[in-house]
PDB file of N, CA and C in Angstrom:
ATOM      1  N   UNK A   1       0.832  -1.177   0.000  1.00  0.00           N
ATOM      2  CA  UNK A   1       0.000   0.000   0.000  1.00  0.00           C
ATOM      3  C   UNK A   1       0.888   1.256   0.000  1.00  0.00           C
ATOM      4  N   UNK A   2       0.605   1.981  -0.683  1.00  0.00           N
ATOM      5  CA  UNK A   2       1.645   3.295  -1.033  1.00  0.00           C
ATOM      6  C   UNK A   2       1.046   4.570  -0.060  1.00  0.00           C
ATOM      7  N   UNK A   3       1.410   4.944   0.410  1.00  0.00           N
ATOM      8  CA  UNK A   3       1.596   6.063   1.691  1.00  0.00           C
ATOM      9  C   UNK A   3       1.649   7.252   1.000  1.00  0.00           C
ATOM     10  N   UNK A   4       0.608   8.263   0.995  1.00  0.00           N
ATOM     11  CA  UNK A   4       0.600   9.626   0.638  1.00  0.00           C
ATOM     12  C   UNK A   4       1.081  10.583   1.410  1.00  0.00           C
ATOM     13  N   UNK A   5       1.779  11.431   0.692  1.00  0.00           N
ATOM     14  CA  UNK A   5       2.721  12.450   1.732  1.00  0.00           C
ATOM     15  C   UNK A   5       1.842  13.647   1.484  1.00  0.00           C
ATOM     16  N   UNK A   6       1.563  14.320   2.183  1.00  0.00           N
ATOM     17  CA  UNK A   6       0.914  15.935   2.443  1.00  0.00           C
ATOM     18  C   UNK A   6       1.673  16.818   2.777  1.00  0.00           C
ATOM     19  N   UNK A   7       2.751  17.066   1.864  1.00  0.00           N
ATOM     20  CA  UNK A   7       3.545  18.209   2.073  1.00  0.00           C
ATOM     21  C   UNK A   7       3.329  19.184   2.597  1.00  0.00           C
ATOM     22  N   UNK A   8       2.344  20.051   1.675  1.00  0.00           N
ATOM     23  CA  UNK A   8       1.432  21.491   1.713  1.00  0.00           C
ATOM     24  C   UNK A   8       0.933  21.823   3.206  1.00  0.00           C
ATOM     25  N   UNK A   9       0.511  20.364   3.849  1.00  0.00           N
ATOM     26  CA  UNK A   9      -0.437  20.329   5.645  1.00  0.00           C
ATOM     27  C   UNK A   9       0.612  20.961   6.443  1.00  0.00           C
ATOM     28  N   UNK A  10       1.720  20.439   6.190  1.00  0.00           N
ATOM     29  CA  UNK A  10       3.020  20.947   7.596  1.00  0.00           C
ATOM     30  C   UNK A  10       3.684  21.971   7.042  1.00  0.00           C
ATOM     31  N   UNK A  11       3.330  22.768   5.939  1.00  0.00           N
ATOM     32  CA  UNK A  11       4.055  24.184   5.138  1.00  0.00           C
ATOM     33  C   UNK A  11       2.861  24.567   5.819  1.00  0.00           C
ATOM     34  N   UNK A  12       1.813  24.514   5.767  1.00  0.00           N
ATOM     35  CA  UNK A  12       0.646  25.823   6.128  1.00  0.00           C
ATOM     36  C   UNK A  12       0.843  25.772   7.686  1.00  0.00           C
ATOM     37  N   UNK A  13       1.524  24.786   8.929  1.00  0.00           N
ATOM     38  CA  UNK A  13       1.531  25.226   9.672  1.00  0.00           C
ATOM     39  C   UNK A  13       2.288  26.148  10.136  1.00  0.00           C
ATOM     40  N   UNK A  14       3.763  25.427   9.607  1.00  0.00           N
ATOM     41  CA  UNK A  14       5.262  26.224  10.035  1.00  0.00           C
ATOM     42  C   UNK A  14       5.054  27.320   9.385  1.00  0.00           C
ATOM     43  N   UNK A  15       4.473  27.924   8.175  1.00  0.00           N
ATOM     44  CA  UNK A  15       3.804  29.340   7.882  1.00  0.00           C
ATOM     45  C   UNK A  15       3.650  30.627   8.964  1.00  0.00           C
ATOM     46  N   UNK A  16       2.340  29.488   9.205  1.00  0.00           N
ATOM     47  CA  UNK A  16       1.492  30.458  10.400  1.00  0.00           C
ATOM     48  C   UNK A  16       2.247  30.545  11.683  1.00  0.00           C
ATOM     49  N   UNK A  17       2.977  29.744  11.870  1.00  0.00           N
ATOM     50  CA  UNK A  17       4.246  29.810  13.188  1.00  0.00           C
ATOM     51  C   UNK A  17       4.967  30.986  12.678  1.00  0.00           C
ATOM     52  N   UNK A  18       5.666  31.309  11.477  1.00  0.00           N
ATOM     53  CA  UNK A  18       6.562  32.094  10.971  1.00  0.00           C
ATOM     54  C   UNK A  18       6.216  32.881  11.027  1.00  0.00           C
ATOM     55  N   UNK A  19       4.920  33.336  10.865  1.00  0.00           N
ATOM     56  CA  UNK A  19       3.934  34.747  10.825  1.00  0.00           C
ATOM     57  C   UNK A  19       4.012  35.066  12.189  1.00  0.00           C
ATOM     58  N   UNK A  20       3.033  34.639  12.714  1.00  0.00           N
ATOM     59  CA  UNK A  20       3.192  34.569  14.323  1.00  0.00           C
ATOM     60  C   UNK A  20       4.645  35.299  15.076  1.00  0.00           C
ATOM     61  N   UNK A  21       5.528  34.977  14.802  1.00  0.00           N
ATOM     62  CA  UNK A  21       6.831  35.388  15.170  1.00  0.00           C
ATOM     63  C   UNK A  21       6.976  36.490  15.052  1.00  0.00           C
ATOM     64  N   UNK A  22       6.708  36.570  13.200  1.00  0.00           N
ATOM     65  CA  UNK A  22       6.390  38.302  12.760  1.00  0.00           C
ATOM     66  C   UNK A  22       6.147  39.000  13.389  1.00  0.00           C
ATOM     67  N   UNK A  23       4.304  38.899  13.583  1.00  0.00           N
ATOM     68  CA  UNK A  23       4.062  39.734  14.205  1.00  0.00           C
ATOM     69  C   UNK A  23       4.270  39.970  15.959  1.00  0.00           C
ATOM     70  N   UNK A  24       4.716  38.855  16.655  1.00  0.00           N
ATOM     71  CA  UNK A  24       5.398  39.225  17.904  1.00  0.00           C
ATOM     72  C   UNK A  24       6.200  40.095  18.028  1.00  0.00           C
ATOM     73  N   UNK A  25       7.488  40.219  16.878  1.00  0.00           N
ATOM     74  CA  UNK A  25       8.220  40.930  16.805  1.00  0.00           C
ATOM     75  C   UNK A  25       8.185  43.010  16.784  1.00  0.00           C
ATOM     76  N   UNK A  26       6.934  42.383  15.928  1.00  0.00           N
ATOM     77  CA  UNK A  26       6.792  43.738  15.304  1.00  0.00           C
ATOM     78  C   UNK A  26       5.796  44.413  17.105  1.00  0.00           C
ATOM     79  N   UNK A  27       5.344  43.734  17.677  1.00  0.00           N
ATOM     80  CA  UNK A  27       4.580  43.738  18.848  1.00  0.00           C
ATOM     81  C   UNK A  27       5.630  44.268  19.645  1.00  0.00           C
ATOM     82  N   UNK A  28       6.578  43.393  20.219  1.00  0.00           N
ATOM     83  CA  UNK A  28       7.217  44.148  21.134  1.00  0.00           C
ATOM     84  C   UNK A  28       8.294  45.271  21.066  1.00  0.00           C
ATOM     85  N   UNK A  29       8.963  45.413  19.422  1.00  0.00           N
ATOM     86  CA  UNK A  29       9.298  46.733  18.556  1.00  0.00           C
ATOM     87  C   UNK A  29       8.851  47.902  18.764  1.00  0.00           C
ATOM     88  N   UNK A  30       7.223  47.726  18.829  1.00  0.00           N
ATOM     89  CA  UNK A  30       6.353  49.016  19.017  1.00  0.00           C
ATOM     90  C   UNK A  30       5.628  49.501  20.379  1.00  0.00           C
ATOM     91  N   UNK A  31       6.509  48.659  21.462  1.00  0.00           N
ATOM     92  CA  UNK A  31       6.270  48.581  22.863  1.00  0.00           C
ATOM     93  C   UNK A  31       7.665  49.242  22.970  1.00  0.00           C
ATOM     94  N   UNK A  32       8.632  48.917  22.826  1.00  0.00           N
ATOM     95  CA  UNK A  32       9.799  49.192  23.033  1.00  0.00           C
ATOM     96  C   UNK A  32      10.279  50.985  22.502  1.00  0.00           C
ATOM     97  N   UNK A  33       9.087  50.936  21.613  1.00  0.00           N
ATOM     98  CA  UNK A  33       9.564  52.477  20.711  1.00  0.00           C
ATOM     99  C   UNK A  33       8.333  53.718  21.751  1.00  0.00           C
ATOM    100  N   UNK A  34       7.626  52.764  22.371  1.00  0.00           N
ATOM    101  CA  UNK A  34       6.420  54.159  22.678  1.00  0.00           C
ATOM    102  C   UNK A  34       6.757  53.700  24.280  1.00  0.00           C
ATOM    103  N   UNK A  35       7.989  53.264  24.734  1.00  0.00           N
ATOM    104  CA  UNK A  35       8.243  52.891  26.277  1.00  0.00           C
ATOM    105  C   UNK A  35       7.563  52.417  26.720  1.00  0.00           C
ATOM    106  N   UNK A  36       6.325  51.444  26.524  1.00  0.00           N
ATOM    107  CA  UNK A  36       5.554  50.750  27.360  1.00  0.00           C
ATOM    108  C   UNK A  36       5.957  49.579  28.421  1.00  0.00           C
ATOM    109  N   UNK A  37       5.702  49.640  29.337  1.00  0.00           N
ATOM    110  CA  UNK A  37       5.683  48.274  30.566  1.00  0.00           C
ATOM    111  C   UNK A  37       5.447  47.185  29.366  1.00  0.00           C
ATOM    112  N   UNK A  38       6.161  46.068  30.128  1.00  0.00           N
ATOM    113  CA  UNK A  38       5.435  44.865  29.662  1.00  0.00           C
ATOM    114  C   UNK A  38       4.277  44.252  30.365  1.00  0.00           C
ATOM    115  N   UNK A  39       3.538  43.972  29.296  1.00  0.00           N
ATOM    116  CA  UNK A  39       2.189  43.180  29.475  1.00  0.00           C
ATOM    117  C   UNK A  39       2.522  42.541  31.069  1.00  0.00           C
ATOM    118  N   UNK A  40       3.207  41.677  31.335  1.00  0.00           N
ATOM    119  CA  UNK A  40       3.598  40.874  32.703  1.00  0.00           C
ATOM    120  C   UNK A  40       3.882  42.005  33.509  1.00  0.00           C
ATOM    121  N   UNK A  41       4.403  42.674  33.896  1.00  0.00           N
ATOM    122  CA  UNK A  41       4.953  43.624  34.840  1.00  0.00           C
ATOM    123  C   UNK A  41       3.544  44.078  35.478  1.00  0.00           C
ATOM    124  N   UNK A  42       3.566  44.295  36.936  1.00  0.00           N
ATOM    125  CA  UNK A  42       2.436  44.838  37.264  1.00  0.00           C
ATOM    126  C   UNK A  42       2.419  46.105  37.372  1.00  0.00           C
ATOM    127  N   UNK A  43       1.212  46.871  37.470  1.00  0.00           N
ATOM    128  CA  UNK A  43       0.640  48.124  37.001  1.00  0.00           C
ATOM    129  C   UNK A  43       0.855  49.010  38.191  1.00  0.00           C
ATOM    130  N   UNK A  44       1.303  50.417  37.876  1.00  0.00           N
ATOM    131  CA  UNK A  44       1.158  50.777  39.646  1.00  0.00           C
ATOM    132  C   UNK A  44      -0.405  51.129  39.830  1.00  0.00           C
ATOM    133  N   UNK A  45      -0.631  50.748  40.948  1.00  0.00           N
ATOM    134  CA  UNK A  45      -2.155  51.368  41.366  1.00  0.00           C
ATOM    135  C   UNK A  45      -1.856  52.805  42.018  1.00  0.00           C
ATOM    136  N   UNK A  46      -3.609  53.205  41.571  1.00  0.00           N
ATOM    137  CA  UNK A  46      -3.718  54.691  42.332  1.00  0.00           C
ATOM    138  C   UNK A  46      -3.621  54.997  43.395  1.00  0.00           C
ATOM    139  N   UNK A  47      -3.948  56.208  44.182  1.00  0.00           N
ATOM    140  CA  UNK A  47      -3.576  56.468  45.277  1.00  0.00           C
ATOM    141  C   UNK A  47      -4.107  55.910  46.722  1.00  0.00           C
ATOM    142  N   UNK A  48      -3.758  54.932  47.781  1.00  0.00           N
ATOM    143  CA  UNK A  48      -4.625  54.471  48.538  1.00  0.00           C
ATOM    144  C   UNK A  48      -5.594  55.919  49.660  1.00  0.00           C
ATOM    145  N   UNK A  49      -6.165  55.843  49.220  1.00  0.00           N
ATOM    146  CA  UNK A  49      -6.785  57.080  49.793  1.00  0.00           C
ATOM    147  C   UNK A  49      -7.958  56.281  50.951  1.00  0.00           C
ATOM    148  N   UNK A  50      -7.654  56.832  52.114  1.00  0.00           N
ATOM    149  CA  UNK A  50      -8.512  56.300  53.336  1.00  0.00           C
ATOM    150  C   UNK A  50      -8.813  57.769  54.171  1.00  0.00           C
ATOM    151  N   UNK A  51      -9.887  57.368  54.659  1.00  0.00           N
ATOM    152  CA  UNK A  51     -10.338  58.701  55.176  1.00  0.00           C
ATOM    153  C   UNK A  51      -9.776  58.962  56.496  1.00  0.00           C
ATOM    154  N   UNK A  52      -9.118  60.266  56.456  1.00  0.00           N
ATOM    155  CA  UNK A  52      -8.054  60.621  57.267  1.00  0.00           C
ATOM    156  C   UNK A  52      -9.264  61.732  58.123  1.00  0.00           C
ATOM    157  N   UNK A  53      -8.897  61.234  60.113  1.00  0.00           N
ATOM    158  CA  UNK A  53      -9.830  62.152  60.717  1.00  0.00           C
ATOM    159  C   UNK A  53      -9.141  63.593  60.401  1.00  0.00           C
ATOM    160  N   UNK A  54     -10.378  64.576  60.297  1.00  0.00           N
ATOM    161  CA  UNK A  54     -10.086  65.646  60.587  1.00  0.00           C
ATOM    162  C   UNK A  54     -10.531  66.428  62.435  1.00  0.00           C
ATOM    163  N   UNK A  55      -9.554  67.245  62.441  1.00  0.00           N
ATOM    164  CA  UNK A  55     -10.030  67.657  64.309  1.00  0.00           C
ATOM    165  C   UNK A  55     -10.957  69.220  64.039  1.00  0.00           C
TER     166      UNK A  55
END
């Protein structure tokens, strides 16, 4: 029995992997150019504001 090979199936994935990369790249390029935090890094929070007695 002769065994068919599907070339084209594992090119359209490693493709979309290759793309993928792309655009990661181009993702953290344009993080890096407008100084943004990274996504992971945590955020500072606002001011803890508690109600302070007045006399």
């Amino acid at each position: 029995m002769t065994k068919i090979l599907d070339f084209d199936s594992k090119r359209q994935v490693h493709l979309f992997k290759k793309k993928e990369e792309k655009v990661d790249a181009l993702r953290k390029a344009f993080r890096q150019a407008r100084e943004e935090p990274a996504t992971n890094a945590p955020r500072r929070k606002g001011k803890n504001r508690s109600n302070s007695k007045k006399k």
